[in-house]
PDB file of N, CA and C in Angstrom:
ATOM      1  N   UNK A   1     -10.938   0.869 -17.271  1.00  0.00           N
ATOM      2  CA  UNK A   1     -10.684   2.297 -17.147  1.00  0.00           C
ATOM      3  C   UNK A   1     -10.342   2.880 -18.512  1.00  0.00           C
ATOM      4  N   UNK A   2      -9.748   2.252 -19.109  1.00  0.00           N
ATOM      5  CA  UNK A   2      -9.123   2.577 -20.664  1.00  0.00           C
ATOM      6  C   UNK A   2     -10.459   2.628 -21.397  1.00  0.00           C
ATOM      7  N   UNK A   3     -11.361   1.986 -21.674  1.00  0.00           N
ATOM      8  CA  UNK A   3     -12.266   2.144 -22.145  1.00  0.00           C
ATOM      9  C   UNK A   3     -13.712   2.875 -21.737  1.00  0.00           C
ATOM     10  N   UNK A   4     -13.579   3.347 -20.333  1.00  0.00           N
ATOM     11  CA  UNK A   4     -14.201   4.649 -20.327  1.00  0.00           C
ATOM     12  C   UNK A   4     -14.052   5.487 -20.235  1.00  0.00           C
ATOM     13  N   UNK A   5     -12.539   6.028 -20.377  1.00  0.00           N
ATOM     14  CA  UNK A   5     -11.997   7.516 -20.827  1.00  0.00           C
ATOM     15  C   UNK A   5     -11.445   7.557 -21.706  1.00  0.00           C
ATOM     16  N   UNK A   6     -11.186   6.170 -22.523  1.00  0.00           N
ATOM     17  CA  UNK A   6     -10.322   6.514 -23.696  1.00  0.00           C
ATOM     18  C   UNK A   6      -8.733   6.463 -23.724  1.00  0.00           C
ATOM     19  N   UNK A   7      -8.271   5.823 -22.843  1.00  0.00           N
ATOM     20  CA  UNK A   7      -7.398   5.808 -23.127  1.00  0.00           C
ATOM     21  C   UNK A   7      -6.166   5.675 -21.631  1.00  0.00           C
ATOM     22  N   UNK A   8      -7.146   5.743 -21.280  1.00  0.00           N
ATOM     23  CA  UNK A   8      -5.698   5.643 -19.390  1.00  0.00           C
ATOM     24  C   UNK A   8      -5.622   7.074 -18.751  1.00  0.00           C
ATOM     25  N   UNK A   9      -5.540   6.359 -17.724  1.00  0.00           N
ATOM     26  CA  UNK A   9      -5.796   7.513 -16.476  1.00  0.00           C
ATOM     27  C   UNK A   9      -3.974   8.472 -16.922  1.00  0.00           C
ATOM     28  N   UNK A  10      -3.805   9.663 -15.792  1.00  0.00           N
ATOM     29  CA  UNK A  10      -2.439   9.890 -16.023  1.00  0.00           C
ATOM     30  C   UNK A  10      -1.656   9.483 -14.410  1.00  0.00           C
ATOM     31  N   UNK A  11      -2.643   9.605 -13.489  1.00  0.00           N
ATOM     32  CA  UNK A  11      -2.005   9.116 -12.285  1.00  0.00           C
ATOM     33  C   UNK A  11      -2.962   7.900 -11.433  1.00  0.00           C
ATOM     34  N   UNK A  12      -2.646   6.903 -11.006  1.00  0.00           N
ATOM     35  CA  UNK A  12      -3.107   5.919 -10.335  1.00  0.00           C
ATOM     36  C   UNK A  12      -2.472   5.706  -8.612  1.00  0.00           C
ATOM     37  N   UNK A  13      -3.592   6.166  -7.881  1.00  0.00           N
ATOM     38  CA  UNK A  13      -3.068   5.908  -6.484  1.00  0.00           C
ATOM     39  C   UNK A  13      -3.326   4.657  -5.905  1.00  0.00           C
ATOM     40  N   UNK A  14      -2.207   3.683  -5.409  1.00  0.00           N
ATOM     41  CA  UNK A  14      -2.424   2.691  -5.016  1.00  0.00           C
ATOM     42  C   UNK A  14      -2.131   2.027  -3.446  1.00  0.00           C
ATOM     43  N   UNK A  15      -3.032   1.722  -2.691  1.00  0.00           N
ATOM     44  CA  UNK A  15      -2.769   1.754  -1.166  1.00  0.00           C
ATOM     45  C   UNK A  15      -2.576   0.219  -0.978  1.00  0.00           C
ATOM     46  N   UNK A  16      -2.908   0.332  -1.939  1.00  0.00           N
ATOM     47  CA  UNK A  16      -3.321  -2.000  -1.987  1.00  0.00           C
ATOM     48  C   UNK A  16      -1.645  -2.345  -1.946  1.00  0.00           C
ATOM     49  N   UNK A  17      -1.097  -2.329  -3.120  1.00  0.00           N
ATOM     50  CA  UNK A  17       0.428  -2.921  -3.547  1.00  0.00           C
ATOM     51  C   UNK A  17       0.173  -4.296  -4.746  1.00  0.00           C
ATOM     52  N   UNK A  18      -0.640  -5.634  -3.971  1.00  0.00           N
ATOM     53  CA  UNK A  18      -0.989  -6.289  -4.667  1.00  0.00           C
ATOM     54  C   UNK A  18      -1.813  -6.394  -6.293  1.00  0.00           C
ATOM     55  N   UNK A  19      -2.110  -4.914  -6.120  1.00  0.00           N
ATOM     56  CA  UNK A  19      -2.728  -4.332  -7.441  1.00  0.00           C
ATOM     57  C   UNK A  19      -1.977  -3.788  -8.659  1.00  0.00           C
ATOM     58  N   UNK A  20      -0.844  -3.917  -8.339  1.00  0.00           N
ATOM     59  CA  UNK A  20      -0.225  -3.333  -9.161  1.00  0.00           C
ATOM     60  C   UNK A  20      -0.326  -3.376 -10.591  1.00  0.00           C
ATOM     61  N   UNK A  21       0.096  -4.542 -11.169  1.00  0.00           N
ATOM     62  CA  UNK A  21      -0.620  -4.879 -12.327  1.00  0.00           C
ATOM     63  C   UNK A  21      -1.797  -3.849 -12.930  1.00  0.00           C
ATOM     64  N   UNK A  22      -2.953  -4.251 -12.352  1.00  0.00           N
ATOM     65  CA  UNK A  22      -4.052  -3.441 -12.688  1.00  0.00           C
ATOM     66  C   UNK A  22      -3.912  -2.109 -12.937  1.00  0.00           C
ATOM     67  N   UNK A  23      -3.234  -1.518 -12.006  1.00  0.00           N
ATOM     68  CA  UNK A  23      -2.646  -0.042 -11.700  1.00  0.00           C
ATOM     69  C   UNK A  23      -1.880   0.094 -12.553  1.00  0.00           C
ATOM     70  N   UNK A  24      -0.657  -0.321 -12.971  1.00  0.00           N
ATOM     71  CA  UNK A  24      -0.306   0.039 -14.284  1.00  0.00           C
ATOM     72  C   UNK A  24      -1.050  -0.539 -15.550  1.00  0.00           C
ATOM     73  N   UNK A  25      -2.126  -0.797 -16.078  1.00  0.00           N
ATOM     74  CA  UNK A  25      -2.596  -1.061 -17.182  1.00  0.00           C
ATOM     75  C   UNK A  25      -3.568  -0.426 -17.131  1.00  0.00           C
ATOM     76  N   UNK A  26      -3.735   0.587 -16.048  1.00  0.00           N
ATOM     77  CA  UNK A  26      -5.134   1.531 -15.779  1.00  0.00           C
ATOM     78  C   UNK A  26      -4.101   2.760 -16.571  1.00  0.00           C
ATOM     79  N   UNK A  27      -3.126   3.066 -16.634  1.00  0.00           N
ATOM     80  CA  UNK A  27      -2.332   3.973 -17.081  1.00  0.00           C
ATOM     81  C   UNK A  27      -2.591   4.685 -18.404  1.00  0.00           C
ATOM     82  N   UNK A  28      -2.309   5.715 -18.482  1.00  0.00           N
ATOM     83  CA  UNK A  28      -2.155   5.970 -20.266  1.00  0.00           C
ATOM     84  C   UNK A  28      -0.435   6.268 -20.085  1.00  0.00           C
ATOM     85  N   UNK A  29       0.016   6.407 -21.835  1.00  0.00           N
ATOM     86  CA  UNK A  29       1.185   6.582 -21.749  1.00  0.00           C
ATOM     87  C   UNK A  29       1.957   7.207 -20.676  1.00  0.00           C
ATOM     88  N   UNK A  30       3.008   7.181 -20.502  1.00  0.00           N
ATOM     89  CA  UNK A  30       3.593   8.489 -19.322  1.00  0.00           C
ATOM     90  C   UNK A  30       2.735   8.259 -18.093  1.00  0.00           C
ATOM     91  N   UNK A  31       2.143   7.763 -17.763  1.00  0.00           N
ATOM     92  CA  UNK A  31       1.192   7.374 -16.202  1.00  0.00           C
ATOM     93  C   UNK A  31       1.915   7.663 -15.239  1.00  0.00           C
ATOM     94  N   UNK A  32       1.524   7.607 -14.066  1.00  0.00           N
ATOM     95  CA  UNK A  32       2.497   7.441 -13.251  1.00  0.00           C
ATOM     96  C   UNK A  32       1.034   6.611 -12.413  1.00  0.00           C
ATOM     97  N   UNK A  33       2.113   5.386 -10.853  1.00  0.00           N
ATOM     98  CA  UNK A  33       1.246   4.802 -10.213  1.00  0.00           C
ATOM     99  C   UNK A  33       1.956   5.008  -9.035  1.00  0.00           C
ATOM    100  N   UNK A  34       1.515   5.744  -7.905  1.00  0.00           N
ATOM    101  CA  UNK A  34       1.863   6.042  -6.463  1.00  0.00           C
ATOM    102  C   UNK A  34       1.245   5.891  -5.266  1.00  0.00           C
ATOM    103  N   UNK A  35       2.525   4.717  -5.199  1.00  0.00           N
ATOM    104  CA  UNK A  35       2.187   3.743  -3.917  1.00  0.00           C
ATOM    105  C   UNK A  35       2.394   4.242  -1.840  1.00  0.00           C
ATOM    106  N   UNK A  36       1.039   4.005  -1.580  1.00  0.00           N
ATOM    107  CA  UNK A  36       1.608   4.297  -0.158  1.00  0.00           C
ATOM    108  C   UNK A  36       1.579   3.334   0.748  1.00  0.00           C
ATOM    109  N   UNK A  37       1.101   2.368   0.277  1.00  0.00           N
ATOM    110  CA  UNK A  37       0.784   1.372   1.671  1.00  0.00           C
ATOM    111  C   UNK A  37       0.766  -0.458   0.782  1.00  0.00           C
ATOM    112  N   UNK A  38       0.392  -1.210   1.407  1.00  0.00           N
ATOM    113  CA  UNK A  38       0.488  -2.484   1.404  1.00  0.00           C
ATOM    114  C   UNK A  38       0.037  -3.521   2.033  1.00  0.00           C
ATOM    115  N   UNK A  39      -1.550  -2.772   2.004  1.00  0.00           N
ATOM    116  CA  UNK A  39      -2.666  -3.396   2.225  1.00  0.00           C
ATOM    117  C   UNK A  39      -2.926  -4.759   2.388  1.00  0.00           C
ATOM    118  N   UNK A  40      -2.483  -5.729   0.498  1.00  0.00           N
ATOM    119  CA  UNK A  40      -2.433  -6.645   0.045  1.00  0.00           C
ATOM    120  C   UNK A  40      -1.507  -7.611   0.680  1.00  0.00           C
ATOM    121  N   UNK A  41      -0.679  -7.117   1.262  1.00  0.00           N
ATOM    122  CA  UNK A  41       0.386  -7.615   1.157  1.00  0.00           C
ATOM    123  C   UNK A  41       1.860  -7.264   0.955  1.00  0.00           C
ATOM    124  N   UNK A  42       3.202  -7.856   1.338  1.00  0.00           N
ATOM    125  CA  UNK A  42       4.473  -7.205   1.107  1.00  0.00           C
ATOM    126  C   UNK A  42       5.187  -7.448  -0.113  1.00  0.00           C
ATOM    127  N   UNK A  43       4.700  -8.300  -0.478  1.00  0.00           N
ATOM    128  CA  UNK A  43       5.292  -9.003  -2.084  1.00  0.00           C
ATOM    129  C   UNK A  43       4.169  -8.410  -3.052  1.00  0.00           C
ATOM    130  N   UNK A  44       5.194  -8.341  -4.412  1.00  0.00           N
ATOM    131  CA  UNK A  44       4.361  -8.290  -5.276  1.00  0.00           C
ATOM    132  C   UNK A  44       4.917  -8.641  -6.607  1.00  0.00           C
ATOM    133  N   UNK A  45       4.128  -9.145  -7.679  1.00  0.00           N
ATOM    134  CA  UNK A  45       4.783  -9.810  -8.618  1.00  0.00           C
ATOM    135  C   UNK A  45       4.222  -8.506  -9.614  1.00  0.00           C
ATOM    136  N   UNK A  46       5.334  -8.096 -10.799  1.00  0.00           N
ATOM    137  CA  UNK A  46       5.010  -7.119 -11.807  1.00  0.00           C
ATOM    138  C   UNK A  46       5.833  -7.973 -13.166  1.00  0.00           C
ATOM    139  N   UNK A  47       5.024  -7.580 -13.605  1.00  0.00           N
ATOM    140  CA  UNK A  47       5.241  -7.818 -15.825  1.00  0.00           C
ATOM    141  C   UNK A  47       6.248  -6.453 -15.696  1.00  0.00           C
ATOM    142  N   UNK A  48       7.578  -6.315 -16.095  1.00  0.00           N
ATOM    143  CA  UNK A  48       8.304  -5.010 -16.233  1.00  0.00           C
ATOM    144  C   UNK A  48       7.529  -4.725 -17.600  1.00  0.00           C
ATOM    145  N   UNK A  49       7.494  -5.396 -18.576  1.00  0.00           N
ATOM    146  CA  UNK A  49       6.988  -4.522 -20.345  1.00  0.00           C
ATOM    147  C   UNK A  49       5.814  -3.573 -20.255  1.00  0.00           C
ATOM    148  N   UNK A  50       4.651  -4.505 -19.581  1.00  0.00           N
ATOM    149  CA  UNK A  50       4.163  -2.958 -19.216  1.00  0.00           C
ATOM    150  C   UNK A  50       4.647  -1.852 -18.351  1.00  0.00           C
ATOM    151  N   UNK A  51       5.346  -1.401 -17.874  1.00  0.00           N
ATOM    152  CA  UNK A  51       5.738  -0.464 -17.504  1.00  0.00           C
ATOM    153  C   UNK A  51       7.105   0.343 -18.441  1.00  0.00           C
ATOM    154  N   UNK A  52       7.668  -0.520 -19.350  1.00  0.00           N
ATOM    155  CA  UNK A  52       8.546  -0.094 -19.849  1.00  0.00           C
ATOM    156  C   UNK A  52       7.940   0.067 -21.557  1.00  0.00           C
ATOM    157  N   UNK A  53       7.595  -0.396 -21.681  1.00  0.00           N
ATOM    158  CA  UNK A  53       6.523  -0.345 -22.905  1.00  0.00           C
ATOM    159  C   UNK A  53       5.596   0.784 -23.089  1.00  0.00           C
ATOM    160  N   UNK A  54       4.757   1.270 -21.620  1.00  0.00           N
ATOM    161  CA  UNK A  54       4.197   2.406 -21.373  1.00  0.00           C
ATOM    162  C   UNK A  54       4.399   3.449 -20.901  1.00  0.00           C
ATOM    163  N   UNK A  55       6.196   3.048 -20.290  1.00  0.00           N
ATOM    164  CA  UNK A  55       6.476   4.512 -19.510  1.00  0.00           C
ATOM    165  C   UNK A  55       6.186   4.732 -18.656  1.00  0.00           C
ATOM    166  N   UNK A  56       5.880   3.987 -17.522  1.00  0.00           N
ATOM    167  CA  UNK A  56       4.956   4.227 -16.511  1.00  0.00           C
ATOM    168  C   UNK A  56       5.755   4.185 -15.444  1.00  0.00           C
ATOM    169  N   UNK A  57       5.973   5.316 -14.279  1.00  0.00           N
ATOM    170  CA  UNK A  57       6.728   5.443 -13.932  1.00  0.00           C
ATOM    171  C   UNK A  57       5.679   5.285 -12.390  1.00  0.00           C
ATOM    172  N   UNK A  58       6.630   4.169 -11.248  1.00  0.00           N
ATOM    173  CA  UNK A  58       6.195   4.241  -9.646  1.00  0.00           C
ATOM    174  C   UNK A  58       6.820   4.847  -9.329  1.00  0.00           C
ATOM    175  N   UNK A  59       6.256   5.280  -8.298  1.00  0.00           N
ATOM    176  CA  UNK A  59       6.514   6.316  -7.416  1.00  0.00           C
ATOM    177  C   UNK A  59       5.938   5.845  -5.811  1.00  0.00           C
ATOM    178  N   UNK A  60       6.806   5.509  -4.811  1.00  0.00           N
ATOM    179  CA  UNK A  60       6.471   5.610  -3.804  1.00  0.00           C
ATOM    180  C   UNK A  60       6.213   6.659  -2.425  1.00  0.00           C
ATOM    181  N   UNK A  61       5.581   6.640  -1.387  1.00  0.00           N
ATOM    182  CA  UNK A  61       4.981   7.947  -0.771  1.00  0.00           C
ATOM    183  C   UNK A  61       4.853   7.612   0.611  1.00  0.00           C
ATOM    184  N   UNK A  62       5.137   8.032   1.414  1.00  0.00           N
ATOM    185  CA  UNK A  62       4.677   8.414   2.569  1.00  0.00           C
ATOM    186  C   UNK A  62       3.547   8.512   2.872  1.00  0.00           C
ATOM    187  N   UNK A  63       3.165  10.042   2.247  1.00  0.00           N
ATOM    188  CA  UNK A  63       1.969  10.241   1.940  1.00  0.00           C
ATOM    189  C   UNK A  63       2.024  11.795   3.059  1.00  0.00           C
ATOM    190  N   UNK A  64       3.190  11.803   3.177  1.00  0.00           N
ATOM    191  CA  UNK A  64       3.415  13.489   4.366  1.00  0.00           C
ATOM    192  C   UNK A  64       4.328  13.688   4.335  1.00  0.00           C
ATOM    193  N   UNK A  65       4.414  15.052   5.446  1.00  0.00           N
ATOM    194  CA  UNK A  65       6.214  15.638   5.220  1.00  0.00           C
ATOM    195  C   UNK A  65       6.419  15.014   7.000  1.00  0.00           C
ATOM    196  N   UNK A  66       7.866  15.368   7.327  1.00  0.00           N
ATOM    197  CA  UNK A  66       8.339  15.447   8.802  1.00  0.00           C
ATOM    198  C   UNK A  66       7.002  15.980   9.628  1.00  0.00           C
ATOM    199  N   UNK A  67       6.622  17.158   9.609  1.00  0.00           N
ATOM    200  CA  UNK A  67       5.789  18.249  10.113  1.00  0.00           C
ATOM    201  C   UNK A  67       4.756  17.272  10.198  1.00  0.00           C
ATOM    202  N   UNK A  68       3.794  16.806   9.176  1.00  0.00           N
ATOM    203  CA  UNK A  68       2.858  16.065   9.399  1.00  0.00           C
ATOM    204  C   UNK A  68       2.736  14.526  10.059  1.00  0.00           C
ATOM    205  N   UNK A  69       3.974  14.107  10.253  1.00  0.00           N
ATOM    206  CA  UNK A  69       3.978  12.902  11.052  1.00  0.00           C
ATOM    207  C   UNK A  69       3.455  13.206  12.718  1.00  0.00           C
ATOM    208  N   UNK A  70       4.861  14.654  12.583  1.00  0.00           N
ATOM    209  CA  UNK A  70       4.474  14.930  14.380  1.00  0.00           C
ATOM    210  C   UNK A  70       3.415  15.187  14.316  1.00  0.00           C
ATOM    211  N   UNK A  71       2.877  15.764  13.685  1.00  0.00           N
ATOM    212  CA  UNK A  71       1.028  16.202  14.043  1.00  0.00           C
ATOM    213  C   UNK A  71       0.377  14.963  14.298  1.00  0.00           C
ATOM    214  N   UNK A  72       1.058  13.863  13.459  1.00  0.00           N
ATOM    215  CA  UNK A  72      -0.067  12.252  13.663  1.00  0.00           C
ATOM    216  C   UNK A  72       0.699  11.751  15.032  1.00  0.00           C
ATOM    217  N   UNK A  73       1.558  11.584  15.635  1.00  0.00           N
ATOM    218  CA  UNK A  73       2.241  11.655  16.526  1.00  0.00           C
ATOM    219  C   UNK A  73       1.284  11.802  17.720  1.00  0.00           C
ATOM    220  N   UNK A  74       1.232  13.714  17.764  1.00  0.00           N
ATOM    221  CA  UNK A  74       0.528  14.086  18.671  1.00  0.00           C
ATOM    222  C   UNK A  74      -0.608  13.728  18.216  1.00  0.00           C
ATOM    223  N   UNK A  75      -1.166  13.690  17.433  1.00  0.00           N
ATOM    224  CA  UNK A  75      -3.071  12.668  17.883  1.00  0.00           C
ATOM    225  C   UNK A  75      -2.970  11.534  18.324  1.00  0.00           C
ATOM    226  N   UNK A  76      -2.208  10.692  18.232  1.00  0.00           N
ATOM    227  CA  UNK A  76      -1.911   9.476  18.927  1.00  0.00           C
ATOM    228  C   UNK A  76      -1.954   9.481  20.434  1.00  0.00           C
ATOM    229  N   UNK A  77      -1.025  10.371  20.572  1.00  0.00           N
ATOM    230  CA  UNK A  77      -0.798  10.243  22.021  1.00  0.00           C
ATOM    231  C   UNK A  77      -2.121  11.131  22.752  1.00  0.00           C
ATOM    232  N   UNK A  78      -2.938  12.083  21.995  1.00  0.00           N
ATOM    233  CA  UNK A  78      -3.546  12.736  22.769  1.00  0.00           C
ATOM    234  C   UNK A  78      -4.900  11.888  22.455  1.00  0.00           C
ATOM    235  N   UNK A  79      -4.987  10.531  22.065  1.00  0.00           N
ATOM    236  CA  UNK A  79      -6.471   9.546  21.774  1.00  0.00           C
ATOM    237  C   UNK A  79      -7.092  10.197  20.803  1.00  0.00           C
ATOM    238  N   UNK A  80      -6.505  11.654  20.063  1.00  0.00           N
ATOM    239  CA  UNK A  80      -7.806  11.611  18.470  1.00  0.00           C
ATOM    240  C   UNK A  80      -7.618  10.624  17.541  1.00  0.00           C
ATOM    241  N   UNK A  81      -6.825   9.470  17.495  1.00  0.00           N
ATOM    242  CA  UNK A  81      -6.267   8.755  16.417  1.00  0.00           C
ATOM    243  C   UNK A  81      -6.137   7.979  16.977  1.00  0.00           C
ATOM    244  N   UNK A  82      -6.894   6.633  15.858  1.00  0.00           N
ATOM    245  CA  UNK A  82      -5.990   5.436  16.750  1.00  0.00           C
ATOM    246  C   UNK A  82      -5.626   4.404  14.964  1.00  0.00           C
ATOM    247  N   UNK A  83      -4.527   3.616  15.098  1.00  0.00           N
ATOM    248  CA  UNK A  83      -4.121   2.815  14.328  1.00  0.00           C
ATOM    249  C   UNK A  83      -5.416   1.563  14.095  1.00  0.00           C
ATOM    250  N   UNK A  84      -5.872   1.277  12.753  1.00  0.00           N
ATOM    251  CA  UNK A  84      -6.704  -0.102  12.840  1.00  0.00           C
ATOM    252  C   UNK A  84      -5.774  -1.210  12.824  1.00  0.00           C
ATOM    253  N   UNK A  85      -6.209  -1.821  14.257  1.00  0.00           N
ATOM    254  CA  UNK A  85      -5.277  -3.122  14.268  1.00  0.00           C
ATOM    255  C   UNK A  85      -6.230  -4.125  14.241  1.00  0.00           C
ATOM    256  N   UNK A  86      -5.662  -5.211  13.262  1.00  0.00           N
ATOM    257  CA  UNK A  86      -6.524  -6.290  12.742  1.00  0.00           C
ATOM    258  C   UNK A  86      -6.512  -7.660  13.968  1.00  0.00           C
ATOM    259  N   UNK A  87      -4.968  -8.209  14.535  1.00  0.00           N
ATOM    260  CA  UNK A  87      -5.244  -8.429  15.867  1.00  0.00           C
ATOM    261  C   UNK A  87      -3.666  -8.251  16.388  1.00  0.00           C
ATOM    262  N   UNK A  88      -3.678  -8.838  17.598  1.00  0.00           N
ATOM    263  CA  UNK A  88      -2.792  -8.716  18.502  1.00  0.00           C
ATOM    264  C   UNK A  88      -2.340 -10.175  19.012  1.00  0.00           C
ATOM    265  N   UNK A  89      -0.781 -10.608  18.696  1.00  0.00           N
ATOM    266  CA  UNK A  89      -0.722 -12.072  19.212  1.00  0.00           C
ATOM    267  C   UNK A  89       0.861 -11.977  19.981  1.00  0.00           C
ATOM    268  N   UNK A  90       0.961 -12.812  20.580  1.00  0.00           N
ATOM    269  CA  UNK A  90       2.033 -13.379  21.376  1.00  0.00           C
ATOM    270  C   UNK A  90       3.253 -13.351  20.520  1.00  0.00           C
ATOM    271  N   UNK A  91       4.491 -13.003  20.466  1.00  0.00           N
ATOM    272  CA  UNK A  91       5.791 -13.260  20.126  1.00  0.00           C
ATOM    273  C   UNK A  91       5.750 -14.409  19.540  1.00  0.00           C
ATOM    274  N   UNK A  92       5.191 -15.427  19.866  1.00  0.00           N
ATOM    275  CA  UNK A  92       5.374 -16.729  19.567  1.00  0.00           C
ATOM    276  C   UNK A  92       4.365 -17.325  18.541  1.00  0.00           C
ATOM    277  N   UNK A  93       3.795 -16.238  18.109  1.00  0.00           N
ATOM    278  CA  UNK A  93       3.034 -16.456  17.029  1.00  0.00           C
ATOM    279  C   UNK A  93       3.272 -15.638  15.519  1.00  0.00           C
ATOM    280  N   UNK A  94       5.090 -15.495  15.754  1.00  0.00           N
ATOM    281  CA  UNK A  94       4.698 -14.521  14.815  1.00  0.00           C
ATOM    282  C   UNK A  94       5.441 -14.665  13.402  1.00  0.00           C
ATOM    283  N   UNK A  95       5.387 -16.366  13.272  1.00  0.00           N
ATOM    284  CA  UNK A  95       5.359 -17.050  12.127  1.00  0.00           C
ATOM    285  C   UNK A  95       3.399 -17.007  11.197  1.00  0.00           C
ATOM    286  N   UNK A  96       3.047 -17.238  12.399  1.00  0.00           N
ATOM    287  CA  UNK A  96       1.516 -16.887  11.801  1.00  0.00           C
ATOM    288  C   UNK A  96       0.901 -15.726  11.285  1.00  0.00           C
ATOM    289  N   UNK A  97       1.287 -14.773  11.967  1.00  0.00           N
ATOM    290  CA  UNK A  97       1.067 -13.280  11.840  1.00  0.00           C
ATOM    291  C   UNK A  97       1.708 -13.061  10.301  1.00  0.00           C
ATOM    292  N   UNK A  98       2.912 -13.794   9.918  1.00  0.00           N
ATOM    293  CA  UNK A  98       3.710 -13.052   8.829  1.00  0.00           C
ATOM    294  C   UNK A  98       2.853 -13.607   7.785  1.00  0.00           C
ATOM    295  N   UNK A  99       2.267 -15.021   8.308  1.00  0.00           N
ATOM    296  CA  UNK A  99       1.653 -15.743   6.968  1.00  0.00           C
ATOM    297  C   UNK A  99       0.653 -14.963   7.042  1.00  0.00           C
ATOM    298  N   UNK A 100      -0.167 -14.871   7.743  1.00  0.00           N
ATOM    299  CA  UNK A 100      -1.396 -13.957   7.452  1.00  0.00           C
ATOM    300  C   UNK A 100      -1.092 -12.469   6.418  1.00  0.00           C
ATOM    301  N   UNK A 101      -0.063 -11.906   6.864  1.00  0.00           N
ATOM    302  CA  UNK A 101       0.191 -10.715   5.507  1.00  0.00           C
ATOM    303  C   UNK A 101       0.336 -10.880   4.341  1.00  0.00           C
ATOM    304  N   UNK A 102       0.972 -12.117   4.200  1.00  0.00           N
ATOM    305  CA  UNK A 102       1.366 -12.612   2.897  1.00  0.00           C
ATOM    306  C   UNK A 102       0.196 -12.825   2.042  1.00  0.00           C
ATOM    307  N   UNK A 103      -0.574 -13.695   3.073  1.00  0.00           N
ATOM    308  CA  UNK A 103      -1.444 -14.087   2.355  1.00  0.00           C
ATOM    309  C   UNK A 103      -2.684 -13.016   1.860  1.00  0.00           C
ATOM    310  N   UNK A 104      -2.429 -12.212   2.458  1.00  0.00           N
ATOM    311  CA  UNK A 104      -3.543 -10.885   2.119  1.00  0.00           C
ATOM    312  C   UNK A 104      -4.578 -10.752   2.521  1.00  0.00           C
ATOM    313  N   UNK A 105      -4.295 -11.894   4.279  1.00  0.00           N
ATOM    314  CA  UNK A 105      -6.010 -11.992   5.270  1.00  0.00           C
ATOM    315  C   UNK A 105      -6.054 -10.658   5.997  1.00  0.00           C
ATOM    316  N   UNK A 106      -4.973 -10.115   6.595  1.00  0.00           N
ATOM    317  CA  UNK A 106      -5.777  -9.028   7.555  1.00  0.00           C
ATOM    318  C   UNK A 106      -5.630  -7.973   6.772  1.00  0.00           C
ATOM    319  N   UNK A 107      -6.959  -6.848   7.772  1.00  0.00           N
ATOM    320  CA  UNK A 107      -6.856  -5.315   7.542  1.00  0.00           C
ATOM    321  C   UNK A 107      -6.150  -5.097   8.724  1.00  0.00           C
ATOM    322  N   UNK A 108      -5.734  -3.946   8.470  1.00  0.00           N
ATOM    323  CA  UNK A 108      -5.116  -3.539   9.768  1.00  0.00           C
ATOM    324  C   UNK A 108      -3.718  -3.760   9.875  1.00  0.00           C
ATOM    325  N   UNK A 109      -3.068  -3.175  11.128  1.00  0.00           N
ATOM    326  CA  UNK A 109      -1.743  -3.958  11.473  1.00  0.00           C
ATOM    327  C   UNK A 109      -2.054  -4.936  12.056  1.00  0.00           C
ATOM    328  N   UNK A 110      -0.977  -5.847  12.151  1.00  0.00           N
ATOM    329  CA  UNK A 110      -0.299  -7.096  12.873  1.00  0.00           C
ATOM    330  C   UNK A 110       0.174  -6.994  14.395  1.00  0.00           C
ATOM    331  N   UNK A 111      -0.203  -6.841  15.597  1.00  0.00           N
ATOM    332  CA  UNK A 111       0.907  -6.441  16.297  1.00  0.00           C
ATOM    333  C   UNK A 111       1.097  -7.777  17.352  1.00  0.00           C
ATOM    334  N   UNK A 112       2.671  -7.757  17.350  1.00  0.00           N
ATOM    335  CA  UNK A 112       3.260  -8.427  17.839  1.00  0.00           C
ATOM    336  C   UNK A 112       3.777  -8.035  19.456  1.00  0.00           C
ATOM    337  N   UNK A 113       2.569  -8.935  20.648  1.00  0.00           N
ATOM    338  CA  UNK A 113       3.738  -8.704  21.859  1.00  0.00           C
ATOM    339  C   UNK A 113       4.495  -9.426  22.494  1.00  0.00           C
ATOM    340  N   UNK A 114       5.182  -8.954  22.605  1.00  0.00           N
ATOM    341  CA  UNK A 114       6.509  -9.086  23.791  1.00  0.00           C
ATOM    342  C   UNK A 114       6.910  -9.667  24.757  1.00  0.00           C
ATOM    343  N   UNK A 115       5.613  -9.180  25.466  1.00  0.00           N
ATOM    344  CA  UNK A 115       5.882  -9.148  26.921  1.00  0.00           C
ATOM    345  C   UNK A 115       5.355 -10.749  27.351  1.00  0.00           C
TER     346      UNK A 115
END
């Protein structure tokens, strides 16, 4: 990215998490990289110097206000929306389920039942 604009982006949106790295070295000085999700995974390993070296400031997001949740809310419940769930397992599987996030196999949520 640095070398086809010259020099670093000023904002980097990142949905992954596991990218981080990349995302801050996509930066130009003063960057900023704003995170909403965690695609990759829940862990993530970061070099602090680049970010303190470049100034690069995270920023995490929602990605809405109050107002816009209820609106996702109500599409939920009224079937315009549905969550991508990657699969669905038993309570008793949900040592497996966690490894699977970690490891950065599924899209989607995880969901865990209960019953």
């Amino acid at each position: 990215v640095k070398e086809a604009n010259g020099g670093g982006v000023d904002v980097v949106i990142d949905s992954v998490g596991s990218t981080w790295g990349g995302s801050i070295d996509a930066c130009a000085p003063g960057g900023r990289v704003v995170v909403f999700g965690g695609t990759g995974g829940a862990k993530v390993e970061l070099q602090v110097r680049p970010v303190t070296l470049g100034q690069v400031a995270l920023l995490g997001s929602t990605m809405g206000s109050p107002a816009e949740f209820r609106q996702l809310l109500a599409a939920v419940q009224n079937q315009a929306w549905a969550p991508v769930i990657d699969s669905v397992r038993p309570l008793g599987e949900a040592a497996a389920a966690h490894e699977r996030e970690e490891n950065g196999l599924h899209f989607g949520k995880l969901v865990l039942d209960c019953q």
